[in-house]
N, C-alpha and C. Protein backbone atom coordinates (compact mmCIF):
# COMPACT_ATOMS: atom_id res chain seq x y z
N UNK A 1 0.84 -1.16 0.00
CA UNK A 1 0.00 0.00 0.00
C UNK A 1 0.90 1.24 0.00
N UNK A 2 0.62 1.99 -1.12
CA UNK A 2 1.62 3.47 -1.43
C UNK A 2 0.80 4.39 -0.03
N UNK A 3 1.76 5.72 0.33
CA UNK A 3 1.35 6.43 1.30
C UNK A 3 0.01 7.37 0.78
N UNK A 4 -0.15 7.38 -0.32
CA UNK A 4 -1.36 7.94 -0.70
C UNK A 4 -2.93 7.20 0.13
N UNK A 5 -2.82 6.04 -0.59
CA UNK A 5 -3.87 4.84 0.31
C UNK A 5 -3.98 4.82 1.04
N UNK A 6 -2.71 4.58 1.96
CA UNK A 6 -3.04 5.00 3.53
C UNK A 6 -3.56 5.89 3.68
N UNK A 7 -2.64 7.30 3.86
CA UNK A 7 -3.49 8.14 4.54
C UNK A 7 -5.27 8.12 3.77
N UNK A 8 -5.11 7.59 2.61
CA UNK A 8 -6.69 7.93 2.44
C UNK A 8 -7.87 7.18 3.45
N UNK A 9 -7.01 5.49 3.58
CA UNK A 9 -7.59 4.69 4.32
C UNK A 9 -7.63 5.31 6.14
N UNK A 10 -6.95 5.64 6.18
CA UNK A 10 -6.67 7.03 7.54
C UNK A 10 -7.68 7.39 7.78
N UNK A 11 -8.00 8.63 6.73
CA UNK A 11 -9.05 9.57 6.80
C UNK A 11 -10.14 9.31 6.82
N UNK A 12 -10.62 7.84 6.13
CA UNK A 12 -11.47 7.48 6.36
C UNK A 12 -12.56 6.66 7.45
N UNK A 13 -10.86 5.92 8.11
CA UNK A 13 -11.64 5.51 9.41
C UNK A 13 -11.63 6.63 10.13
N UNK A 14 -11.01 7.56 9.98
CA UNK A 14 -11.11 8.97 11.10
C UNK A 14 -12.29 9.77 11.19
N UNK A 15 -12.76 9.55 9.35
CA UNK A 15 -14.06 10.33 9.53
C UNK A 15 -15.64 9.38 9.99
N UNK A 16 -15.33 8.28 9.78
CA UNK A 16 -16.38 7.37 10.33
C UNK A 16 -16.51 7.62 11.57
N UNK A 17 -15.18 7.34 12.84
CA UNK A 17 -15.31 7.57 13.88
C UNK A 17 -15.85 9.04 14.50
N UNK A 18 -15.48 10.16 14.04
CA UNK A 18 -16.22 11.54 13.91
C UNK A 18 -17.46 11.67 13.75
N UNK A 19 -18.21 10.61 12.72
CA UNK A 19 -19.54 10.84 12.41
C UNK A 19 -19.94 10.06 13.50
N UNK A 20 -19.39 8.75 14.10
CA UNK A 20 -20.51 8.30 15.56
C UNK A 20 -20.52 8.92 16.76
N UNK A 21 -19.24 10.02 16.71
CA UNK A 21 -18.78 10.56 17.75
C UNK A 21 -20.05 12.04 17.81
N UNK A 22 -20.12 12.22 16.51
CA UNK A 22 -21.30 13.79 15.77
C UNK A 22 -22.67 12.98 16.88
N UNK A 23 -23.02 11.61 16.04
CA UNK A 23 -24.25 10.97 16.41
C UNK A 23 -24.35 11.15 17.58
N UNK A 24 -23.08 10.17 18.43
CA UNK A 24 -23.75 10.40 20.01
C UNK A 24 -23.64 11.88 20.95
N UNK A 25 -22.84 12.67 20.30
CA UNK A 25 -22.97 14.09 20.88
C UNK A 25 -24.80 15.10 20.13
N UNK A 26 -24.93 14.89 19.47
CA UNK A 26 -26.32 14.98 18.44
C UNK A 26 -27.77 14.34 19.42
N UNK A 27 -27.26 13.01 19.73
CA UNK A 27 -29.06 12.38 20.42
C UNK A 27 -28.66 12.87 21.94
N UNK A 28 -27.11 12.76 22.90
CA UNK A 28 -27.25 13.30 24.13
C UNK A 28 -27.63 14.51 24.29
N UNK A 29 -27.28 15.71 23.57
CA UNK A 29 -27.88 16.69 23.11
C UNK A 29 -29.62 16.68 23.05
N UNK A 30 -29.98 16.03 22.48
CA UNK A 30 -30.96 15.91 22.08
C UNK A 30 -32.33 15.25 23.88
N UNK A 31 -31.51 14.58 24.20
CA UNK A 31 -32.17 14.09 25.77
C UNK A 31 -31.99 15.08 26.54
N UNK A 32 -30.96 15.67 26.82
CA UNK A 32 -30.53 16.44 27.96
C UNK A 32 -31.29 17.97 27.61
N UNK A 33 -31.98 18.41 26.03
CA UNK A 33 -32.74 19.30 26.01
C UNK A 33 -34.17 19.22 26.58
N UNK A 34 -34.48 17.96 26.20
CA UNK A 34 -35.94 17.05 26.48
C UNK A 34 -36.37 17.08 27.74
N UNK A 35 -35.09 16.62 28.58
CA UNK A 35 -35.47 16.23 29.91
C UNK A 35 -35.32 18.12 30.61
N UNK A 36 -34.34 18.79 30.18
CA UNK A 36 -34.69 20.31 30.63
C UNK A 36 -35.85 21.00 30.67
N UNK A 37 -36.24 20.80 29.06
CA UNK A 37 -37.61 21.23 29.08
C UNK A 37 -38.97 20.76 29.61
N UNK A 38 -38.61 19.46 29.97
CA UNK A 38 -39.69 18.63 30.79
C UNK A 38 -39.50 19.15 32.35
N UNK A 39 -37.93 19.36 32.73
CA UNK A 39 -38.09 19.98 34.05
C UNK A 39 -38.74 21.63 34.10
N UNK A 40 -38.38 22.11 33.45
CA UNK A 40 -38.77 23.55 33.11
C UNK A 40 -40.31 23.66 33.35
N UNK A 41 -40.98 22.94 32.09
CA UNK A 41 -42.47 23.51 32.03
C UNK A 41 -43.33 21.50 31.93
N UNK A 42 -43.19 21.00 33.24
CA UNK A 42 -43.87 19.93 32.88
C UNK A 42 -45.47 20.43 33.09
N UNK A 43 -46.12 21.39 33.72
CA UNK A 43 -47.00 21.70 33.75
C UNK A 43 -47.83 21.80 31.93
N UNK A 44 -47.05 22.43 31.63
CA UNK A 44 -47.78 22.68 29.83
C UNK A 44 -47.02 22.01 28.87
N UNK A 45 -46.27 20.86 29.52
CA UNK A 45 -45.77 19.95 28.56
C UNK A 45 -47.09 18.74 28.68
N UNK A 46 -47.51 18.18 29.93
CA UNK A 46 -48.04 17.07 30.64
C UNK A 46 -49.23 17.26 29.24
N UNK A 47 -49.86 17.88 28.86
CA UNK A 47 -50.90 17.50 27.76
C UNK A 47 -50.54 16.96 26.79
N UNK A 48 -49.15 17.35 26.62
CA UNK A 48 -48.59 16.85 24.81
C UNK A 48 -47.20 15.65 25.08
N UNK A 49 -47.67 14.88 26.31
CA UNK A 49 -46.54 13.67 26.57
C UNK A 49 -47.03 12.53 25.97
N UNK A 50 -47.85 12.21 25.38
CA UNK A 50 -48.28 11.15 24.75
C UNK A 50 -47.54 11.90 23.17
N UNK A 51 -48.01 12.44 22.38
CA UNK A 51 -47.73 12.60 21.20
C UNK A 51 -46.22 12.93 21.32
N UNK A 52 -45.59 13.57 22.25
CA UNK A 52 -43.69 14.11 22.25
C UNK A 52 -43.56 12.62 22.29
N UNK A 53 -43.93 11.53 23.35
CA UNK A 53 -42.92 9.84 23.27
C UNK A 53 -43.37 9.29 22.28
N UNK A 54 -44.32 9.27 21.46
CA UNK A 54 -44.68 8.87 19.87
C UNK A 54 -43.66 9.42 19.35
N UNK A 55 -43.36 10.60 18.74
CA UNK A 55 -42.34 11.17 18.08
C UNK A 55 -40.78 10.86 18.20
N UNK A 56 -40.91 11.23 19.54
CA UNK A 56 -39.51 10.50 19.95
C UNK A 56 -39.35 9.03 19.88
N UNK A 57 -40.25 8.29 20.26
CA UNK A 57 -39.54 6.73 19.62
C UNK A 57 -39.86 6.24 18.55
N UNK A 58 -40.44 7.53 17.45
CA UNK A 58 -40.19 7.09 15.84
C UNK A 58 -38.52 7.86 15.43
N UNK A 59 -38.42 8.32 15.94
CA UNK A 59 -37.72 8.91 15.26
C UNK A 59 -36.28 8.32 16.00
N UNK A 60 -36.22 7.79 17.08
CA UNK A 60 -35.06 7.42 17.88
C UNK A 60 -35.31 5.84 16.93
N UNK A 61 -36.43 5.08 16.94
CA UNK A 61 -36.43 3.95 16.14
C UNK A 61 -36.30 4.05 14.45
N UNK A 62 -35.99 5.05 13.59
CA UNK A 62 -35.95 5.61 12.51
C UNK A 62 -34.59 5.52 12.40
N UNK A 63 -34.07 6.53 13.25
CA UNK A 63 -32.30 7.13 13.39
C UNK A 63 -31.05 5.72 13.49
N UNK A 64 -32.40 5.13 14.80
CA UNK A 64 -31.63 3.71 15.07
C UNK A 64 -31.25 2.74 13.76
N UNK A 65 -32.17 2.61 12.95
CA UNK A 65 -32.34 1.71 12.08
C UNK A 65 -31.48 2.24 10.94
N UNK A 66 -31.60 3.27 10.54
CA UNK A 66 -30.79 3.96 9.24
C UNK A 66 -29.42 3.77 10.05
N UNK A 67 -28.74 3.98 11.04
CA UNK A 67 -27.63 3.83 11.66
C UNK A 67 -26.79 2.34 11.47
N UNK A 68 -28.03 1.48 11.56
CA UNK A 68 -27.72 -0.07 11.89
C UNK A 68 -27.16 -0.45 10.63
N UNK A 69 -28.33 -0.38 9.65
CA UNK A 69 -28.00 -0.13 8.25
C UNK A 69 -26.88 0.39 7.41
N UNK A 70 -26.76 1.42 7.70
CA UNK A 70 -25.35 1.99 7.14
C UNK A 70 -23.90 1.46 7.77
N UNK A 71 -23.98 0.89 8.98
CA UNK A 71 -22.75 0.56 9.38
C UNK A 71 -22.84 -1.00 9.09
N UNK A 72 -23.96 -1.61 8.79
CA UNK A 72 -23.51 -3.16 8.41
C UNK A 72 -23.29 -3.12 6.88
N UNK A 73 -23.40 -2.03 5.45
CA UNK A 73 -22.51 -1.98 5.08
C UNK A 73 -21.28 -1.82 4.39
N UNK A 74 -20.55 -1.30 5.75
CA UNK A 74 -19.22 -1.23 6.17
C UNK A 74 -18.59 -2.93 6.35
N UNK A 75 -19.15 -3.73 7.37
CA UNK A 75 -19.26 -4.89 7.71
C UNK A 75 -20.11 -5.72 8.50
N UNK A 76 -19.98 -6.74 8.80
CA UNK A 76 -21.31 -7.36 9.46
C UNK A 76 -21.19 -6.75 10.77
N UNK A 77 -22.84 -6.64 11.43
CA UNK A 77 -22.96 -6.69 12.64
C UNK A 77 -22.34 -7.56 13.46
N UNK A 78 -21.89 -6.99 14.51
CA UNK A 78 -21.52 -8.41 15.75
C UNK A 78 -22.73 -8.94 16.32
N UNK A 79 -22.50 -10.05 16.96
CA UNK A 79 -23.62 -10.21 17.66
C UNK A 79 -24.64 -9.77 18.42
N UNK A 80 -23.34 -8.99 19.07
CA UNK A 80 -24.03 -8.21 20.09
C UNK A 80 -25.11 -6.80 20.23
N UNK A 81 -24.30 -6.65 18.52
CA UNK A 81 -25.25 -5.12 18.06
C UNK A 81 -26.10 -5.76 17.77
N UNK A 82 -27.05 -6.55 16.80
CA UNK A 82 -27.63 -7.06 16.63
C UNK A 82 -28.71 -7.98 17.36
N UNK A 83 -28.33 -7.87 18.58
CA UNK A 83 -29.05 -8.28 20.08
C UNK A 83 -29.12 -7.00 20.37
N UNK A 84 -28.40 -6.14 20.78
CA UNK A 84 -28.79 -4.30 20.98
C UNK A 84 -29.74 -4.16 20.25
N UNK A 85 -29.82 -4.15 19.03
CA UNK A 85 -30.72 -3.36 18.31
C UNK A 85 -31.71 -4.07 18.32
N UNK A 86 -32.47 -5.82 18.12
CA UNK A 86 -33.63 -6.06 18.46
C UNK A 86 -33.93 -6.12 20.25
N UNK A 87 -32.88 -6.22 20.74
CA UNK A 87 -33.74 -5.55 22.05
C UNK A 87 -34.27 -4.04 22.21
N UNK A 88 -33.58 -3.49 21.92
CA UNK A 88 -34.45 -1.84 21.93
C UNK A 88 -35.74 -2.26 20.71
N UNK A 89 -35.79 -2.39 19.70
CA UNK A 89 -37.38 -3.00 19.38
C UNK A 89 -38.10 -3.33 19.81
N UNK A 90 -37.79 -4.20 20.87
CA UNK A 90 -38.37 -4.81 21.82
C UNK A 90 -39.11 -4.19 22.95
N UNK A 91 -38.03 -3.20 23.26
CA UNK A 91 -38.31 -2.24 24.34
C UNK A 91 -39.11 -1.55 23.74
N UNK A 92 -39.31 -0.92 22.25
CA UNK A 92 -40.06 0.42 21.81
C UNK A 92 -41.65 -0.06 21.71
N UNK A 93 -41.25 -1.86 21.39
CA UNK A 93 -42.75 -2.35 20.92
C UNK A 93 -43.62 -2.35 22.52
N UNK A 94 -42.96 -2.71 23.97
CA UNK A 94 -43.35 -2.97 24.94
C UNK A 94 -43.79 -1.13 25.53
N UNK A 95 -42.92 -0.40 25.31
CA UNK A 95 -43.58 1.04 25.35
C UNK A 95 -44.85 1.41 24.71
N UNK A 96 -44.42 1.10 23.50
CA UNK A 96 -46.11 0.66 22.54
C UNK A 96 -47.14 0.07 23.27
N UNK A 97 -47.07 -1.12 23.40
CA UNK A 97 -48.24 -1.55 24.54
C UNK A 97 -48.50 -1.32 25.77
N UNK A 98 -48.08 -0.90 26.37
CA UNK A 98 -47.97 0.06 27.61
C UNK A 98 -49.30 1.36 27.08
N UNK A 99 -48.35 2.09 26.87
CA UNK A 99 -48.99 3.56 26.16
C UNK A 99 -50.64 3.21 25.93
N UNK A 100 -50.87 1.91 25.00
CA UNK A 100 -51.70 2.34 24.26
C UNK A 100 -52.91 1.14 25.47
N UNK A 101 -52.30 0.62 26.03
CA UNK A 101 -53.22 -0.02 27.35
C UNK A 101 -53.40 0.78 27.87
N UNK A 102 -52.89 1.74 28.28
CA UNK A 102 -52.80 3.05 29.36
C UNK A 102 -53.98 4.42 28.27
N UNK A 103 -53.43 3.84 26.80
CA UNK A 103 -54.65 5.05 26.56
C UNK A 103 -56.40 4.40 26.79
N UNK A 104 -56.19 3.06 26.00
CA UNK A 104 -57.51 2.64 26.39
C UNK A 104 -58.23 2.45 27.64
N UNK A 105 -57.41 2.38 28.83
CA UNK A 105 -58.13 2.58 29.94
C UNK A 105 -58.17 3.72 30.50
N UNK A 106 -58.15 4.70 29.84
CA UNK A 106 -58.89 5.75 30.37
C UNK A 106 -59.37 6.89 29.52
């Protein structure tokens, strides 16, 4: 491999790692505004908490999936991501039924 390749091969795992590093600074960002503004005004949030955790776990299950996707491929999933990621399904589908038991009874 000439030094051109390399460094290209370089730059490239450098910028992969940057973009998960963007991602997880991007969704903690993204919680730590959520949960502010939930401390702030839960009074005139509390009407619109059903439709904000709809949104948020389409879009956290959206982000998730296009994520999963694009990095398998790069290469295969490990096992373990692949147990990560259908357990949080798991978790979003069990939030799902929750929610929507909780809407029908009342």
């Amino acid at each position: 491999m000439d030094m051109r390749t390399a460094h290209r091969a370089a730059r490239a795992v450098m910028s992969r790692a940057l973009a998960k590093a963007a991602g997880l600074a991007s969704g903690l960002g993204a919680i730590l505004l959520g949960a502010g503004l939930a401390l702030l005004a839960p009074d005139a949030l509390r009407a619109q908490a059903v439709p904000i955790l709809i949104v948020g776990a389409a879009v956290h299950g959206v982000g998730m999936t296009v994520q999963h996707r694009l990095e398998s491929q790069d290469r295969p999933a490990a096992a373990w991501e692949r147990a990560l990621f259908w357990a949080c399904w798991i978790g979003l589908g069990g939030l799902a039924a929750w929610l929507g038991a909780r809407l029908l009874a009342s």
